[in-house]
PDB file of N, CA and C in Angstrom:
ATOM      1  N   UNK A   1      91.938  23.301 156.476  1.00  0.00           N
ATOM      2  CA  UNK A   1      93.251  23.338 155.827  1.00  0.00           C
ATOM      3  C   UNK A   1      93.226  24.406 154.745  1.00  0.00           C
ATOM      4  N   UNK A   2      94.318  25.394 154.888  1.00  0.00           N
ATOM      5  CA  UNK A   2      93.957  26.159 153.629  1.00  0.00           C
ATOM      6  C   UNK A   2      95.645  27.061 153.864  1.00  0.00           C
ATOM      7  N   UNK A   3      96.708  26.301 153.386  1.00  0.00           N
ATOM      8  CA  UNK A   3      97.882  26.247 152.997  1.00  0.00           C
ATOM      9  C   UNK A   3      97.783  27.515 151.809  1.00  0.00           C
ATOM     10  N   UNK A   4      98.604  28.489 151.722  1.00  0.00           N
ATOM     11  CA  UNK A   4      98.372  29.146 150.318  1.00  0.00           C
ATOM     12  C   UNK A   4      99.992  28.627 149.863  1.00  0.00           C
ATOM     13  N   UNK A   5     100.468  28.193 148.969  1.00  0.00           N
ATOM     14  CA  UNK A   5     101.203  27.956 147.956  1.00  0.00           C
ATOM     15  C   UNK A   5     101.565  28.912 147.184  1.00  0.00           C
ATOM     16  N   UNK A   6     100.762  30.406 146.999  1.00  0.00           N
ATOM     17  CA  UNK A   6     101.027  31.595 145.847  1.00  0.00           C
ATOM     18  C   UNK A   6     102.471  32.038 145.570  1.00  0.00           C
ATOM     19  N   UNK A   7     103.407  32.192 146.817  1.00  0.00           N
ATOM     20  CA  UNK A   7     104.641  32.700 146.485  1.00  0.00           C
ATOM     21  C   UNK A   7     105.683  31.654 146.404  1.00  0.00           C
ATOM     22  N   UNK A   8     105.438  30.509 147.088  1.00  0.00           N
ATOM     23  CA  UNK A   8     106.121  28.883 146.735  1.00  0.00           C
ATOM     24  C   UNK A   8     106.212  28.940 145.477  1.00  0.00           C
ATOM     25  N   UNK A   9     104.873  29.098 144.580  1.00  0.00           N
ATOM     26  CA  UNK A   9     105.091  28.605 142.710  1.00  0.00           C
ATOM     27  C   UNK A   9     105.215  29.053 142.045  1.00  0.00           C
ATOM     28  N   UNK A  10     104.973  30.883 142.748  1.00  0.00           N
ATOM     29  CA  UNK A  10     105.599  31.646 141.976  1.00  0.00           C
ATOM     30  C   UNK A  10     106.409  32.742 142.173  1.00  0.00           C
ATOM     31  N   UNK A  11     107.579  31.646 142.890  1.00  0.00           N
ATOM     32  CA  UNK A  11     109.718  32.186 142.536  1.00  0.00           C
ATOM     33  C   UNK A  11     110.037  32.449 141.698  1.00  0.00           C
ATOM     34  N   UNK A  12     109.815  33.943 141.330  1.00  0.00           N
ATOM     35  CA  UNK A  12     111.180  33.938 140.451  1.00  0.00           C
ATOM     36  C   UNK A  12     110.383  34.584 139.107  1.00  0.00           C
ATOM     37  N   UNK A  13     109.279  34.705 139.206  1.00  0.00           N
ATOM     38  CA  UNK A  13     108.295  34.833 137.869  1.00  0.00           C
ATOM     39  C   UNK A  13     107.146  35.784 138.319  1.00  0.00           C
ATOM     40  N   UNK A  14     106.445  36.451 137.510  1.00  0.00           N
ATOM     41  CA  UNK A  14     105.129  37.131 137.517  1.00  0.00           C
ATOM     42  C   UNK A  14     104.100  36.672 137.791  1.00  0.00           C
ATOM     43  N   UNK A  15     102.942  37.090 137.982  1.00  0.00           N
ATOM     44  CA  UNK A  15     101.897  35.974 138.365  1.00  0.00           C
ATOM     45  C   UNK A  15     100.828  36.075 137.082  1.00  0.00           C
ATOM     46  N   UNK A  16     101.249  37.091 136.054  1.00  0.00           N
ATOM     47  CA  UNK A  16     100.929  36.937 134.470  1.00  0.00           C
ATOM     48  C   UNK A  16     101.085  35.515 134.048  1.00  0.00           C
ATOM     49  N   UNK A  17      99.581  35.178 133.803  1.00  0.00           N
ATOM     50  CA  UNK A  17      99.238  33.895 132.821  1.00  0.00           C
ATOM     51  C   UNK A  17      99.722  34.034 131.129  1.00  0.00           C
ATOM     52  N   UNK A  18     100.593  33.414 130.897  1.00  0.00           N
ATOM     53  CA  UNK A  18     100.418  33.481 129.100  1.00  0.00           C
ATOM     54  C   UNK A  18     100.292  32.449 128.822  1.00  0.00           C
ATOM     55  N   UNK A  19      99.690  31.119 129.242  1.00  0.00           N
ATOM     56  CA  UNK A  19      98.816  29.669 128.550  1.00  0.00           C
ATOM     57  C   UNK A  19      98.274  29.400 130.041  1.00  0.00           C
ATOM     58  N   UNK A  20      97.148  28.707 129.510  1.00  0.00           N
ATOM     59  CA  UNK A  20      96.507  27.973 130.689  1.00  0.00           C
ATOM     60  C   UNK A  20      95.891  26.818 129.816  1.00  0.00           C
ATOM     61  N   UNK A  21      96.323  25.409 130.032  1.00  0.00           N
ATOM     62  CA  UNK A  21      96.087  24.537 128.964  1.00  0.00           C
ATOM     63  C   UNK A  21      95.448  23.308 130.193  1.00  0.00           C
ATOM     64  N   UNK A  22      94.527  22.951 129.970  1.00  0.00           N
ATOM     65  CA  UNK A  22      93.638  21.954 130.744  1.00  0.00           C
ATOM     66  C   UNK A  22      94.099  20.296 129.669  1.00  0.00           C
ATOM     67  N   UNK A  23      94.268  19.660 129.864  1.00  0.00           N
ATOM     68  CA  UNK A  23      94.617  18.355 128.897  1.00  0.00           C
ATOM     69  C   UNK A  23      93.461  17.347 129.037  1.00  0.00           C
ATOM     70  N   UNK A  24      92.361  16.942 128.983  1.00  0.00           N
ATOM     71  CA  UNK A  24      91.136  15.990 129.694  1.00  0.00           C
ATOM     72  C   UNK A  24      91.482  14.820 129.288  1.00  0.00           C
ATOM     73  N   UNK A  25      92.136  14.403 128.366  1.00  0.00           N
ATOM     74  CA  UNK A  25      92.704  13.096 128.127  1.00  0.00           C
ATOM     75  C   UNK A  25      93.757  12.668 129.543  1.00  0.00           C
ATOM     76  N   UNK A  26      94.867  13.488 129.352  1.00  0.00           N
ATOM     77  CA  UNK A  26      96.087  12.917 130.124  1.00  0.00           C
ATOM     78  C   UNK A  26      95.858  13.872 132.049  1.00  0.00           C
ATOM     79  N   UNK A  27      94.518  14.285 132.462  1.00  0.00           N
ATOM     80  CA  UNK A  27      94.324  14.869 133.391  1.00  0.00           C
ATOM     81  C   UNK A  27      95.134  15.784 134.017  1.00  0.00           C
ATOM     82  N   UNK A  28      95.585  16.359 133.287  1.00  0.00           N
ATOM     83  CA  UNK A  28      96.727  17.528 133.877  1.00  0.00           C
ATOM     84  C   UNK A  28      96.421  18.732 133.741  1.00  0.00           C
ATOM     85  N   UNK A  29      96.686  19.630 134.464  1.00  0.00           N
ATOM     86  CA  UNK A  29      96.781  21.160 133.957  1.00  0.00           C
ATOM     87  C   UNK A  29      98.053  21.680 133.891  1.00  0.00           C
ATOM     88  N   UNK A  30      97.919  22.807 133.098  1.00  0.00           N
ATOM     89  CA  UNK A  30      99.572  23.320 132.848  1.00  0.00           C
ATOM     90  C   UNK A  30      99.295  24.863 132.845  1.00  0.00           C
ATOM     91  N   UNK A  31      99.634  25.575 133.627  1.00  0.00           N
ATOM     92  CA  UNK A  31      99.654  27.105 133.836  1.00  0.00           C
ATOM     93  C   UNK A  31     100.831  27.676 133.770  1.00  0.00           C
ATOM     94  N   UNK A  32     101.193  28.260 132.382  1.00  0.00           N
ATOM     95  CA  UNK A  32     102.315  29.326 132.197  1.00  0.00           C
ATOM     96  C   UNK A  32     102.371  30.332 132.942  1.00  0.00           C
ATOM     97  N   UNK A  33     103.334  30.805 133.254  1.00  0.00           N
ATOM     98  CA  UNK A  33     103.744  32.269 133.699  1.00  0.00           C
ATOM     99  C   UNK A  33     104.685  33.066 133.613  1.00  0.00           C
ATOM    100  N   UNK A  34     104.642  34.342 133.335  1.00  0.00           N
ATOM    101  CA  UNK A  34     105.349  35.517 132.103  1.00  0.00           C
ATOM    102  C   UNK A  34     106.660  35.853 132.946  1.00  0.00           C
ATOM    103  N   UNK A  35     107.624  36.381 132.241  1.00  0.00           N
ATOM    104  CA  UNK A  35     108.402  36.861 132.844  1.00  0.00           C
ATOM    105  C   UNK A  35     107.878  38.216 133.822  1.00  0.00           C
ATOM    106  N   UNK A  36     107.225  39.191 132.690  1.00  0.00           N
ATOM    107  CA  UNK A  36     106.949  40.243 133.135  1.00  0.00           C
ATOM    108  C   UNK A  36     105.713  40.355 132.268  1.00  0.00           C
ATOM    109  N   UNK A  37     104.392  41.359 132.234  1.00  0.00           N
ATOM    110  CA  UNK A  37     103.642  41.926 131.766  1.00  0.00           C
ATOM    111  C   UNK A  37     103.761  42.559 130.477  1.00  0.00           C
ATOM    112  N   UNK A  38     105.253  43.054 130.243  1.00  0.00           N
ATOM    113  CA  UNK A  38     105.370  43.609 128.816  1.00  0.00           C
ATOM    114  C   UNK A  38     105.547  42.915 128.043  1.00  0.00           C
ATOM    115  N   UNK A  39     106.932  41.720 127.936  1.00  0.00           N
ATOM    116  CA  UNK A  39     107.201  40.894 127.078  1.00  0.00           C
ATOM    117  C   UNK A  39     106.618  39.435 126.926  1.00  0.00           C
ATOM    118  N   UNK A  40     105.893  39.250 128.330  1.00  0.00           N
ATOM    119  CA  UNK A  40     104.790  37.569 128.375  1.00  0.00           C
ATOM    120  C   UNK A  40     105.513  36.967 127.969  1.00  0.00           C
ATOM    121  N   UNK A  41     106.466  36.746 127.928  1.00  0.00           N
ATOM    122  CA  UNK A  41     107.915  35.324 127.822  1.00  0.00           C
ATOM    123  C   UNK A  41     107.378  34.050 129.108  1.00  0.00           C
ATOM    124  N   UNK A  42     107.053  33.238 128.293  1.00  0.00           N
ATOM    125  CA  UNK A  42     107.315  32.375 129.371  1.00  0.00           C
ATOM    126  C   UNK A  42     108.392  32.127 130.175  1.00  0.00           C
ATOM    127  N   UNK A  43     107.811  32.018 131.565  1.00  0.00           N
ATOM    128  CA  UNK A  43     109.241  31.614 132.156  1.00  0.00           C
ATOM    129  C   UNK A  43     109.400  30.382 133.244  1.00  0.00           C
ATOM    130  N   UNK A  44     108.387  29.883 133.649  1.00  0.00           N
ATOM    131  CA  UNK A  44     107.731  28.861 134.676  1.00  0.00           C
ATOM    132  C   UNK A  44     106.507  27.845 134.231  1.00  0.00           C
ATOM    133  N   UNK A  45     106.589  27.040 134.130  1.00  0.00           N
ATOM    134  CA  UNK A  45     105.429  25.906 134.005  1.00  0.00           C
ATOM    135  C   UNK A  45     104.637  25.649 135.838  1.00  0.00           C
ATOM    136  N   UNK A  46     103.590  25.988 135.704  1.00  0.00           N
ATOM    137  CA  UNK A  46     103.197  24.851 136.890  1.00  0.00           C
ATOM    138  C   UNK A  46     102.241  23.627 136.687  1.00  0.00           C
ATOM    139  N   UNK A  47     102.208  22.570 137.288  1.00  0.00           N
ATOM    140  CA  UNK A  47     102.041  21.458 136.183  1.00  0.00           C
ATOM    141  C   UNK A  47     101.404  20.716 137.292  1.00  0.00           C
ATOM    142  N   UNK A  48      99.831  20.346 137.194  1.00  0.00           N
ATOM    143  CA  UNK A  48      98.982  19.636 138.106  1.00  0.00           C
ATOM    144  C   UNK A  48      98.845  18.557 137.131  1.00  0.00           C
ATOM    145  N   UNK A  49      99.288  17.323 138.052  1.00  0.00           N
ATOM    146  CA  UNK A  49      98.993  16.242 136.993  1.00  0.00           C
ATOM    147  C   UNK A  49      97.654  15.260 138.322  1.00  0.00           C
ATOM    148  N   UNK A  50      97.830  14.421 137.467  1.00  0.00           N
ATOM    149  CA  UNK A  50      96.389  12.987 138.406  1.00  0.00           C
ATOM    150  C   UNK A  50      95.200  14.467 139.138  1.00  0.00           C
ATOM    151  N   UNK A  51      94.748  14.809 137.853  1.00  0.00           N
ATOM    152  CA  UNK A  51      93.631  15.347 138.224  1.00  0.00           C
ATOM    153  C   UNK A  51      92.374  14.401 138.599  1.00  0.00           C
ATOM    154  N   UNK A  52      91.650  14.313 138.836  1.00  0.00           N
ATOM    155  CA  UNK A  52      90.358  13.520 140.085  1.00  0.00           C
ATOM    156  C   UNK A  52      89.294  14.602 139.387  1.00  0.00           C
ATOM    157  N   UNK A  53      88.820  15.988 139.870  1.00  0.00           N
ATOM    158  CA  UNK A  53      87.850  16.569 139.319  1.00  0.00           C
ATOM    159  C   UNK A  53      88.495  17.974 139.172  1.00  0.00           C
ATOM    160  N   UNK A  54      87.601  18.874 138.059  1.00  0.00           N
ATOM    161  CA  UNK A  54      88.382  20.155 137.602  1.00  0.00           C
ATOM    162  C   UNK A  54      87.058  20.891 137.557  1.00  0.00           C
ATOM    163  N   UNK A  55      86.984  21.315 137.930  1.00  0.00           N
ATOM    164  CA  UNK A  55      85.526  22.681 137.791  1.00  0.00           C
ATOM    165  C   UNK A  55      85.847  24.407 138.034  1.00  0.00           C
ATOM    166  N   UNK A  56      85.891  24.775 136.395  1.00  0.00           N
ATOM    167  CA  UNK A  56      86.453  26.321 136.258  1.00  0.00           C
ATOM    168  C   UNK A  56      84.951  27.264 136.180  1.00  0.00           C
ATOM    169  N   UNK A  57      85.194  28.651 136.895  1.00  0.00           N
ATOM    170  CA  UNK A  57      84.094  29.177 136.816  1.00  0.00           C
ATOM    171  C   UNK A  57      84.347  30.879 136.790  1.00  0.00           C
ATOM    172  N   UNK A  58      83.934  31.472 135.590  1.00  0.00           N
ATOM    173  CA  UNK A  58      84.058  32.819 135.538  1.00  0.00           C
ATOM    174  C   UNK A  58      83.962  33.771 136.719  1.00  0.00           C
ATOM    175  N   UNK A  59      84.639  34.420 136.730  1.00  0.00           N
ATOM    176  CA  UNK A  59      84.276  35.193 137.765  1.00  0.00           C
ATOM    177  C   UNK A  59      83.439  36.492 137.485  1.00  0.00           C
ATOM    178  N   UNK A  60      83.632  37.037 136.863  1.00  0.00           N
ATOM    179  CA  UNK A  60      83.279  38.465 135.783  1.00  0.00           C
ATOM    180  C   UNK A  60      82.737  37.917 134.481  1.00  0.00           C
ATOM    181  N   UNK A  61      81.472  37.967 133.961  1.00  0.00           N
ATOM    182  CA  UNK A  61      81.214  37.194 132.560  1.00  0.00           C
ATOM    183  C   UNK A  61      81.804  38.841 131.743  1.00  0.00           C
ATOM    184  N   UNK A  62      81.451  40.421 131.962  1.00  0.00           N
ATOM    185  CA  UNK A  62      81.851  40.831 131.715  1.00  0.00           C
ATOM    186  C   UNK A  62      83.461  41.737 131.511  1.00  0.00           C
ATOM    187  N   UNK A  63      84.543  40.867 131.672  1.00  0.00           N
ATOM    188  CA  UNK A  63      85.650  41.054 132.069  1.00  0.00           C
ATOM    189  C   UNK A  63      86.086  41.399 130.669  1.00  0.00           C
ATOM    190  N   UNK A  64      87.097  42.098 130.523  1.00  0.00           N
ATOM    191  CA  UNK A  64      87.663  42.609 129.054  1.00  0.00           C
ATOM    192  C   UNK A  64      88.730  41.452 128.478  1.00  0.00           C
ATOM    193  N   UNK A  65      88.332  40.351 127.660  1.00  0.00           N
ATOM    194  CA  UNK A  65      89.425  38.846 126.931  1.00  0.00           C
ATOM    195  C   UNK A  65      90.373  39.717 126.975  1.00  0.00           C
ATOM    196  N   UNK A  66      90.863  41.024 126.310  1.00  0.00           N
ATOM    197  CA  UNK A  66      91.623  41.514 125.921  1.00  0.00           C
ATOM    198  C   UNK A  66      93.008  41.848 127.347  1.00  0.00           C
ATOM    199  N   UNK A  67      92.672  41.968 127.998  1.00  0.00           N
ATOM    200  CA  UNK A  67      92.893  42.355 129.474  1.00  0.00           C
ATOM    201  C   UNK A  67      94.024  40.919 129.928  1.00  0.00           C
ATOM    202  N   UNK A  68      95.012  40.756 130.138  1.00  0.00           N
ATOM    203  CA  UNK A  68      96.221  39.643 130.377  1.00  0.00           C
ATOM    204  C   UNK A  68      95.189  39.242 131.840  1.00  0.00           C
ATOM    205  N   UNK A  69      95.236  38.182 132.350  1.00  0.00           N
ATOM    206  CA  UNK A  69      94.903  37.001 133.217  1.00  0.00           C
ATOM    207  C   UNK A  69      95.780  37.188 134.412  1.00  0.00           C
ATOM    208  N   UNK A  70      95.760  37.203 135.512  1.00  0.00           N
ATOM    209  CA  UNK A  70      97.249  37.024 136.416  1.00  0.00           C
ATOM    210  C   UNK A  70      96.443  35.840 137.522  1.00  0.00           C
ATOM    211  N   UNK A  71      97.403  35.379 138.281  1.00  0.00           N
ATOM    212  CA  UNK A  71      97.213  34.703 139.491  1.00  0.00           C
ATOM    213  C   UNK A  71      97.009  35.617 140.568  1.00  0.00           C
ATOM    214  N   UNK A  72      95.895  35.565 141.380  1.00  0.00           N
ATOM    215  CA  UNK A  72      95.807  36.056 142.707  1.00  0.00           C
ATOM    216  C   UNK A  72      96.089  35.468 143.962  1.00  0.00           C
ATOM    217  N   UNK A  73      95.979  33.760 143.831  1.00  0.00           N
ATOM    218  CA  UNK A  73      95.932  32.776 144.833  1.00  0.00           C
ATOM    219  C   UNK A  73      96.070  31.315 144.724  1.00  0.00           C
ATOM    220  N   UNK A  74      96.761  30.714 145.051  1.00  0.00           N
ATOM    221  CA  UNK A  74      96.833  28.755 144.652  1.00  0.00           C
ATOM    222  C   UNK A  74      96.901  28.599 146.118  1.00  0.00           C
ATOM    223  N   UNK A  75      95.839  27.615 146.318  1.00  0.00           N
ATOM    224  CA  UNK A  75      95.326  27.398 148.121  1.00  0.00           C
ATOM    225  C   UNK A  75      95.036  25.853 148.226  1.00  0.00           C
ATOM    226  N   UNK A  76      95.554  25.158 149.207  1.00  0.00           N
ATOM    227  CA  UNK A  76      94.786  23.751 149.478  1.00  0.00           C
ATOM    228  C   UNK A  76      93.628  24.354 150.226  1.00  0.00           C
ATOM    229  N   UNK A  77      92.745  23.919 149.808  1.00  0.00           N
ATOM    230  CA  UNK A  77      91.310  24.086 150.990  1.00  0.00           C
ATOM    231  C   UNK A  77      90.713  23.165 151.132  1.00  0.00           C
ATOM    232  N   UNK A  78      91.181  22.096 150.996  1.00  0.00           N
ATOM    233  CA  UNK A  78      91.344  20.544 151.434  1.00  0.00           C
ATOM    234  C   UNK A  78      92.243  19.415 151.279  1.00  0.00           C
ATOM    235  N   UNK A  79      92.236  18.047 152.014  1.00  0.00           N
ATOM    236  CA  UNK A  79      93.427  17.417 151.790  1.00  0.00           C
ATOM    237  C   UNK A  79      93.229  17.233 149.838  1.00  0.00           C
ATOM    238  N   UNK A  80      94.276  17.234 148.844  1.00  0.00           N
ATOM    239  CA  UNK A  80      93.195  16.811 147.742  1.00  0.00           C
ATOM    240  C   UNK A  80      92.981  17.796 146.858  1.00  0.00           C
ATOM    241  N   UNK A  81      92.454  19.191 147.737  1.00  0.00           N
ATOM    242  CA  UNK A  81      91.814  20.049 146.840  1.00  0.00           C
ATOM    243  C   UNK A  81      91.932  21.213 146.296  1.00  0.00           C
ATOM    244  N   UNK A  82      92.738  21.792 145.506  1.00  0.00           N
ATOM    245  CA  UNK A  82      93.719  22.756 145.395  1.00  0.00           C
ATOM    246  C   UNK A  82      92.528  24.210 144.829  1.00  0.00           C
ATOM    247  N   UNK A  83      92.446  25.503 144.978  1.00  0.00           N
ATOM    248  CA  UNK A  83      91.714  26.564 144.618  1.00  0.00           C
ATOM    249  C   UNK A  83      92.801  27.021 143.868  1.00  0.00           C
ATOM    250  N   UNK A  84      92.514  27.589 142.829  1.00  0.00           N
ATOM    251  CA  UNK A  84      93.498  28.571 141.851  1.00  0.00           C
ATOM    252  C   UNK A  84      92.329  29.636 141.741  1.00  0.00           C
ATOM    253  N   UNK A  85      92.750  30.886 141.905  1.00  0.00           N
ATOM    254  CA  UNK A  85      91.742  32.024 141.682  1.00  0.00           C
ATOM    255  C   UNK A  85      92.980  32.937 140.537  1.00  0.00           C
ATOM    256  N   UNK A  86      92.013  33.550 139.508  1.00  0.00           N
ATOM    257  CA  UNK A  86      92.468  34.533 138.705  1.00  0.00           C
ATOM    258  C   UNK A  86      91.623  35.929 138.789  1.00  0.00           C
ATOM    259  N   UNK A  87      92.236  36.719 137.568  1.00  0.00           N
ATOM    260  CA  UNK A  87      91.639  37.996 138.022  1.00  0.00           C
ATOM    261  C   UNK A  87      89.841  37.316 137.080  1.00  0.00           C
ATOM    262  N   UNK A  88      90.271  36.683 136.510  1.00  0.00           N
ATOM    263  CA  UNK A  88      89.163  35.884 135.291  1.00  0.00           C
ATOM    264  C   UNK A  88      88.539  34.623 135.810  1.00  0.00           C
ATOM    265  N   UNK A  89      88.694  33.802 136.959  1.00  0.00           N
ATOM    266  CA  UNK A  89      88.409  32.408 137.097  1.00  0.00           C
ATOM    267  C   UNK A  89      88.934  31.745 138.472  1.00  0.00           C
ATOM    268  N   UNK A  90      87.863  31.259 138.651  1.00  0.00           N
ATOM    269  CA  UNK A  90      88.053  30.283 139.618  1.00  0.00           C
ATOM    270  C   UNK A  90      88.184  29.028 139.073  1.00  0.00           C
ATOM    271  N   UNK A  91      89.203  28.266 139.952  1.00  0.00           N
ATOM    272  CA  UNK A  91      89.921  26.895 139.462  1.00  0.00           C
ATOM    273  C   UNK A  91      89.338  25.908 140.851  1.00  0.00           C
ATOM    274  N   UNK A  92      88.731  24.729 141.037  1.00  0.00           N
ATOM    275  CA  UNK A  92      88.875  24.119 141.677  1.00  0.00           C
ATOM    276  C   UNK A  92      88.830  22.621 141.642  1.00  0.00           C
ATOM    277  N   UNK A  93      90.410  22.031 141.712  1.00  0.00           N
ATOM    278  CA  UNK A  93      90.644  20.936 141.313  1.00  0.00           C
ATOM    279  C   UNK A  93      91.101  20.267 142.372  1.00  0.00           C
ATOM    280  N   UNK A  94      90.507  18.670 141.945  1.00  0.00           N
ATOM    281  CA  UNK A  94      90.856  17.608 142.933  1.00  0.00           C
ATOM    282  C   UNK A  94      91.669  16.941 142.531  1.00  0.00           C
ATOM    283  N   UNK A  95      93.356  16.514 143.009  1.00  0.00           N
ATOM    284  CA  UNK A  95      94.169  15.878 142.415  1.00  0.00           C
ATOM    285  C   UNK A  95      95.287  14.797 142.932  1.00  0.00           C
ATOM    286  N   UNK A  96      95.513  14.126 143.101  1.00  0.00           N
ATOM    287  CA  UNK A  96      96.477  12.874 143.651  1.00  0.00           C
ATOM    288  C   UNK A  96      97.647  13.698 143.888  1.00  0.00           C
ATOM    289  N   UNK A  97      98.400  14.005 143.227  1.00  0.00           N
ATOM    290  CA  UNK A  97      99.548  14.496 143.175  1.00  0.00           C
ATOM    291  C   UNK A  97     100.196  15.939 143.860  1.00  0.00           C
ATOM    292  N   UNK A  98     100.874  16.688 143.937  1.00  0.00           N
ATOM    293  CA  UNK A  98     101.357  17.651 144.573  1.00  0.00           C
ATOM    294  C   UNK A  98     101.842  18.495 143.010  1.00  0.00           C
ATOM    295  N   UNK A  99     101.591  20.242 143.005  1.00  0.00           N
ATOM    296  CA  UNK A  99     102.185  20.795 142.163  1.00  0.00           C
ATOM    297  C   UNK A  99     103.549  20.637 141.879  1.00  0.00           C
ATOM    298  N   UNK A 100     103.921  20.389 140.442  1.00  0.00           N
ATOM    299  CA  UNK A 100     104.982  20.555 139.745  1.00  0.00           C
ATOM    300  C   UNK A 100     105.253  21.524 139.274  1.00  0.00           C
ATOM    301  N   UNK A 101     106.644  22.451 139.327  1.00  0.00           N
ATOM    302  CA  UNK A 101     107.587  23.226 138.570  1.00  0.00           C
ATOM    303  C   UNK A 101     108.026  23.087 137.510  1.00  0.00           C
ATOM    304  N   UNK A 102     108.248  23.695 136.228  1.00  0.00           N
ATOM    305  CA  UNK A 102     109.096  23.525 135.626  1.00  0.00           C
ATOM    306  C   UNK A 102     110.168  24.885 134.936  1.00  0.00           C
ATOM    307  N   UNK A 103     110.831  24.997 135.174  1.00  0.00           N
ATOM    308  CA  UNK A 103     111.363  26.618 134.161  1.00  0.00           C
ATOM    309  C   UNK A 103     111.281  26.345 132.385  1.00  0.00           C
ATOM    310  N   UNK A 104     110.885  27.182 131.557  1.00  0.00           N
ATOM    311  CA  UNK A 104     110.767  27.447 130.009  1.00  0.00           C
ATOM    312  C   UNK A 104     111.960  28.011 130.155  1.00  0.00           C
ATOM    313  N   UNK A 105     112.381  29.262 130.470  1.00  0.00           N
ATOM    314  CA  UNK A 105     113.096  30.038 129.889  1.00  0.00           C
ATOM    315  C   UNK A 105     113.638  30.224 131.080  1.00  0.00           C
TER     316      UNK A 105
END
């Protein structure tokens, strides 16, 4: 199984990260995304809630912080198991639930 989701979640918006907020209390993740690259306005929430397991892993230890984050890929690659790849990180989370939308702006 390996569904890609990338242009499903992100209608309408950039694939520029401006928050990526992990919550370990309330098991959710929350991944902002910019209008555009110049102004990083939020404009989209995507919102993984009933997280199960979360394991993030650099991809580049030498990558420039300074350098904006984007999305390359959001993939089921199992029933359950969602891949988020950045230009900075691999995401791979196990979660009950199905991605949520939300618009900021």
């Amino acid at each position: 199984m390996n569904k890609d989701l990338t242009n499903e979640l992100l209608a309408g918006c950039s694939p520029y990260i401006s928050r990526l907020f992990y919550d370990v209390i309330n098991k959710e993740l929350h991944i902002e995304c910019a209008d555009n690259p110049d102004s990083m306005n939020p404009k989209k929430r995507i919102k993984l809630t009933g997280i199960r397991k979360y394991k993030e892993e650099n991809i580049d230890e030498t990558s420039d912080n300074n350098l904006i984050d984007s999305i390359i890929g959001i993939n089921w690659i199992e029933k359950s198991k969602l891949c988020i790849q950045t230009e900075k990180k691999e995401l791979i989370i196990e979660l009950e639930n199905e991605p949520t939308l939300e618009k900021i702006a």
